[in-house]
C-alpha atoms as a PDB file:
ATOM      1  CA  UNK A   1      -1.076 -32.380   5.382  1.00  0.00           C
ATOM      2  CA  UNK A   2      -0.598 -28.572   5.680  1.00  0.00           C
ATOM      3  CA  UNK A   3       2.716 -26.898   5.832  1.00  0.00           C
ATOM      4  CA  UNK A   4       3.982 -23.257   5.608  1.00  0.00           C
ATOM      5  CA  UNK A   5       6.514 -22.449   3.158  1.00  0.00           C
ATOM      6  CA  UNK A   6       8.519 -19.397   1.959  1.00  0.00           C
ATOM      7  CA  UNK A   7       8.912 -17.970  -1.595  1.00  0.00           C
ATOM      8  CA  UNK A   8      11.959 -14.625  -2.331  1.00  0.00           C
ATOM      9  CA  UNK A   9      10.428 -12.859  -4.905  1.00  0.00           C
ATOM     10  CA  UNK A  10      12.814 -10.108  -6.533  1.00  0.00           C
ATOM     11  CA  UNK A  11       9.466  -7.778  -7.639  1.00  0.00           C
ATOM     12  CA  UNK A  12       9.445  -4.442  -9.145  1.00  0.00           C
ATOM     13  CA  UNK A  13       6.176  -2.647 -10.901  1.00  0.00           C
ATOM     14  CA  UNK A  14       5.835  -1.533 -14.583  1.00  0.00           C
ATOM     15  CA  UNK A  15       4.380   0.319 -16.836  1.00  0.00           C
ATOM     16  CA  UNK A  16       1.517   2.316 -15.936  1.00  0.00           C
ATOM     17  CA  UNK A  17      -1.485  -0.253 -15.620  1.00  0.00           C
ATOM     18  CA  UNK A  18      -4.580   0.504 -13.656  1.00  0.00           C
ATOM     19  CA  UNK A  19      -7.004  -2.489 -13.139  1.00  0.00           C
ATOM     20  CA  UNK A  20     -10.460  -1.260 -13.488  1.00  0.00           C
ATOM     21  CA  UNK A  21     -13.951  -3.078 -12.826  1.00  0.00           C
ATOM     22  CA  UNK A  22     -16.070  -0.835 -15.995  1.00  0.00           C
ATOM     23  CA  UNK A  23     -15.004   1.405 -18.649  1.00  0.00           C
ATOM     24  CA  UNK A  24     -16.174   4.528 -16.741  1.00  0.00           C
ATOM     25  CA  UNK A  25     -12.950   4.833 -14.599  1.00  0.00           C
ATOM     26  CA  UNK A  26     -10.803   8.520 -14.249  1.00  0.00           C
ATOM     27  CA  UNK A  27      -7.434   6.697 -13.294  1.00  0.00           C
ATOM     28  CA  UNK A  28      -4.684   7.537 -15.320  1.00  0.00           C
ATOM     29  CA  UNK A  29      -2.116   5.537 -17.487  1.00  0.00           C
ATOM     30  CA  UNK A  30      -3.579   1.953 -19.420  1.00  0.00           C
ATOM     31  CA  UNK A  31      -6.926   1.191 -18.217  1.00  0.00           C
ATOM     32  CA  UNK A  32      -8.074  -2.512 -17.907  1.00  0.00           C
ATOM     33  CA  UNK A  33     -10.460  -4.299 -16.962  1.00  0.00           C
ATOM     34  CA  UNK A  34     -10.128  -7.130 -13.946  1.00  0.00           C
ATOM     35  CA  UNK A  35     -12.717  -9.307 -15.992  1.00  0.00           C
ATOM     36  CA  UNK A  36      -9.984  -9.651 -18.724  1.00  0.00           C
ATOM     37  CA  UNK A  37      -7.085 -10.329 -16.663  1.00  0.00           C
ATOM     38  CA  UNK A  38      -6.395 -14.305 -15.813  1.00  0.00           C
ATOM     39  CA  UNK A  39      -5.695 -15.480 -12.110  1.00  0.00           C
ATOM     40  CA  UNK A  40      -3.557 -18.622 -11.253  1.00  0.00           C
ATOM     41  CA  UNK A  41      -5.406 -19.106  -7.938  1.00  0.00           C
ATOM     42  CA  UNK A  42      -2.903 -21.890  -6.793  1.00  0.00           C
ATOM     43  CA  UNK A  43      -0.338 -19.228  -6.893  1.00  0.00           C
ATOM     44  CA  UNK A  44      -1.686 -16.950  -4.720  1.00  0.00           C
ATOM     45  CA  UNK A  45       0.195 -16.775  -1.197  1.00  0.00           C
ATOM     46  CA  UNK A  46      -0.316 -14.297   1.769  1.00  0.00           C
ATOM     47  CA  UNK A  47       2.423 -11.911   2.527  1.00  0.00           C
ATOM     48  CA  UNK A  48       2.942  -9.515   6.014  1.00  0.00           C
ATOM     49  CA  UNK A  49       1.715  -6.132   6.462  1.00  0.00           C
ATOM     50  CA  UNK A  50       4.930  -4.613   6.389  1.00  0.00           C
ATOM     51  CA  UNK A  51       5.734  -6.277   2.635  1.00  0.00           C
ATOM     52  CA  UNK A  52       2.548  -5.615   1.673  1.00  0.00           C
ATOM     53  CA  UNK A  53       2.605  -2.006   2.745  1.00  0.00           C
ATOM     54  CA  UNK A  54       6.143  -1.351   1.069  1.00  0.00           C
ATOM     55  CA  UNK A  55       4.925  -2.974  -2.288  1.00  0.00           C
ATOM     56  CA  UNK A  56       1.924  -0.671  -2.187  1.00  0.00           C
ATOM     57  CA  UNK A  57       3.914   2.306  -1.749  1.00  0.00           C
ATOM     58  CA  UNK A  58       6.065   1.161  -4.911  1.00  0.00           C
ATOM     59  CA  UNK A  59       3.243   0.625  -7.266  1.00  0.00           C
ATOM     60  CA  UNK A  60       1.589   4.075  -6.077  1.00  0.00           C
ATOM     61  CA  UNK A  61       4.814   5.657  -7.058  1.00  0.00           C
ATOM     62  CA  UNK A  62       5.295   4.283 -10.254  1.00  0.00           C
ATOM     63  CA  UNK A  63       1.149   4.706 -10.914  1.00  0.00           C
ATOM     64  CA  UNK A  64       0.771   0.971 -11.244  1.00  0.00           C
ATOM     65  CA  UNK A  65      -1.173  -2.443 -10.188  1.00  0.00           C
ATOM     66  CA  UNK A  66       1.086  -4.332 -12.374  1.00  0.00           C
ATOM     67  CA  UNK A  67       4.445  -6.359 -10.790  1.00  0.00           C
ATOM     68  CA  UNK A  68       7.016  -8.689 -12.306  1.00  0.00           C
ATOM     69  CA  UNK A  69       9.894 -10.806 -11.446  1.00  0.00           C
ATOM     70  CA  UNK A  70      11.076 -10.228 -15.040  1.00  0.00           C
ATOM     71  CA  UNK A  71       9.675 -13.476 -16.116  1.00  0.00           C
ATOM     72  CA  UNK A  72       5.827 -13.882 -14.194  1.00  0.00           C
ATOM     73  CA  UNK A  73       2.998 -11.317 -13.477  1.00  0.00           C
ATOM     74  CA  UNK A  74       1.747 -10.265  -9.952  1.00  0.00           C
ATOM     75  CA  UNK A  75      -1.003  -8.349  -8.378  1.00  0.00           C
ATOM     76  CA  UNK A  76      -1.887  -7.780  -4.707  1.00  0.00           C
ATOM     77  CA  UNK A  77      -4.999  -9.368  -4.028  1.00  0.00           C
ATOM     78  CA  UNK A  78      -7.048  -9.660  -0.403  1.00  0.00           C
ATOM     79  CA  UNK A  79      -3.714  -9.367   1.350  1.00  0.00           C
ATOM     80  CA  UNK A  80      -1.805 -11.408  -0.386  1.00  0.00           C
ATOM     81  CA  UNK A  81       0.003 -11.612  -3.547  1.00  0.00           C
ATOM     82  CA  UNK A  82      -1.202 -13.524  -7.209  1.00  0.00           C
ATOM     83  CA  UNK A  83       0.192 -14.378 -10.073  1.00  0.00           C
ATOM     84  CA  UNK A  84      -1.862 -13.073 -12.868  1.00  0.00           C
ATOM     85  CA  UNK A  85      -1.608 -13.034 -17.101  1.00  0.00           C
ATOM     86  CA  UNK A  86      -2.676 -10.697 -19.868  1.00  0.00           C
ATOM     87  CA  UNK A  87      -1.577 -10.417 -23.532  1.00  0.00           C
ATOM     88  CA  UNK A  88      -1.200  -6.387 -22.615  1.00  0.00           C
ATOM     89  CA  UNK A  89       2.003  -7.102 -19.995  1.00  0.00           C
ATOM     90  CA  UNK A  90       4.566  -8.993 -21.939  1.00  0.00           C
ATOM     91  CA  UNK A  91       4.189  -5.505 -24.545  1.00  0.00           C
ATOM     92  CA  UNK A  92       4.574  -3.849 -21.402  1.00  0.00           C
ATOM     93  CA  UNK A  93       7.746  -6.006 -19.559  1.00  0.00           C
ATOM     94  CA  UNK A  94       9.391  -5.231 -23.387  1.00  0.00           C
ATOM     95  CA  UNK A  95       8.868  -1.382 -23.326  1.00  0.00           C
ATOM     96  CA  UNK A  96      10.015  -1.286 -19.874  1.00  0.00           C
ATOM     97  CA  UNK A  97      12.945  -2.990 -21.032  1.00  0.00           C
ATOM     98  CA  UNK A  98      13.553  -0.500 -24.292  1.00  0.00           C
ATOM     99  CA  UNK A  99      12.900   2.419 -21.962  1.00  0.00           C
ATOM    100  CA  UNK A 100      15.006   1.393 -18.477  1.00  0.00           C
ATOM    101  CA  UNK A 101      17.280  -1.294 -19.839  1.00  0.00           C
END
């Protein structure tokens, strides 16, 4: 069986992580690398081009490849959306808390 269902996610980026595929990268902010970072591929789920495009335009603004729901980590993955986990982003999730409350 096969069925389409829908998820509200209440996403914002943090920090100021860049996800990087060798140590030689220029971008700016935390640097790391895509090997280290865990996927939950059962998680991942497509979104439309018009979410997509206004999530992109957040994370450029804030300089980041990192999003939360407060609780879970996401990344925007071949047109869709993952959930993803590093020991780097719960430090992160509690200095964006010290810093923005």
């Amino acid at each position: 069986m096969r069925f389409t269902a829908t998820k509200l996610f209440s996403i914002v980026p943090i920090g100021e992580i860049s996800f990087i595929f060798n140590n030689r990268s220029r971008r700016k902010g935390k640097k790391i690398l895509i090997s280290d970072v865990k996927t939950y591929d059962e998680s991942r789920m497509t979104i439309d081009d018009e979410t997509r495009k206004m999530l992109n335009k957040e994370m450029k603004a804030k300089g980041s490849d990192l999003l939360t729901d407060g609780h879970k980590f996401y990344t925007l993955c071949d047109g869709g959306i993952v959930q993803i986990s590093h020991k780097q982003f719960e430090l992160e999730a509690e200095l964006e808390k010290e810093l923005y409350g």
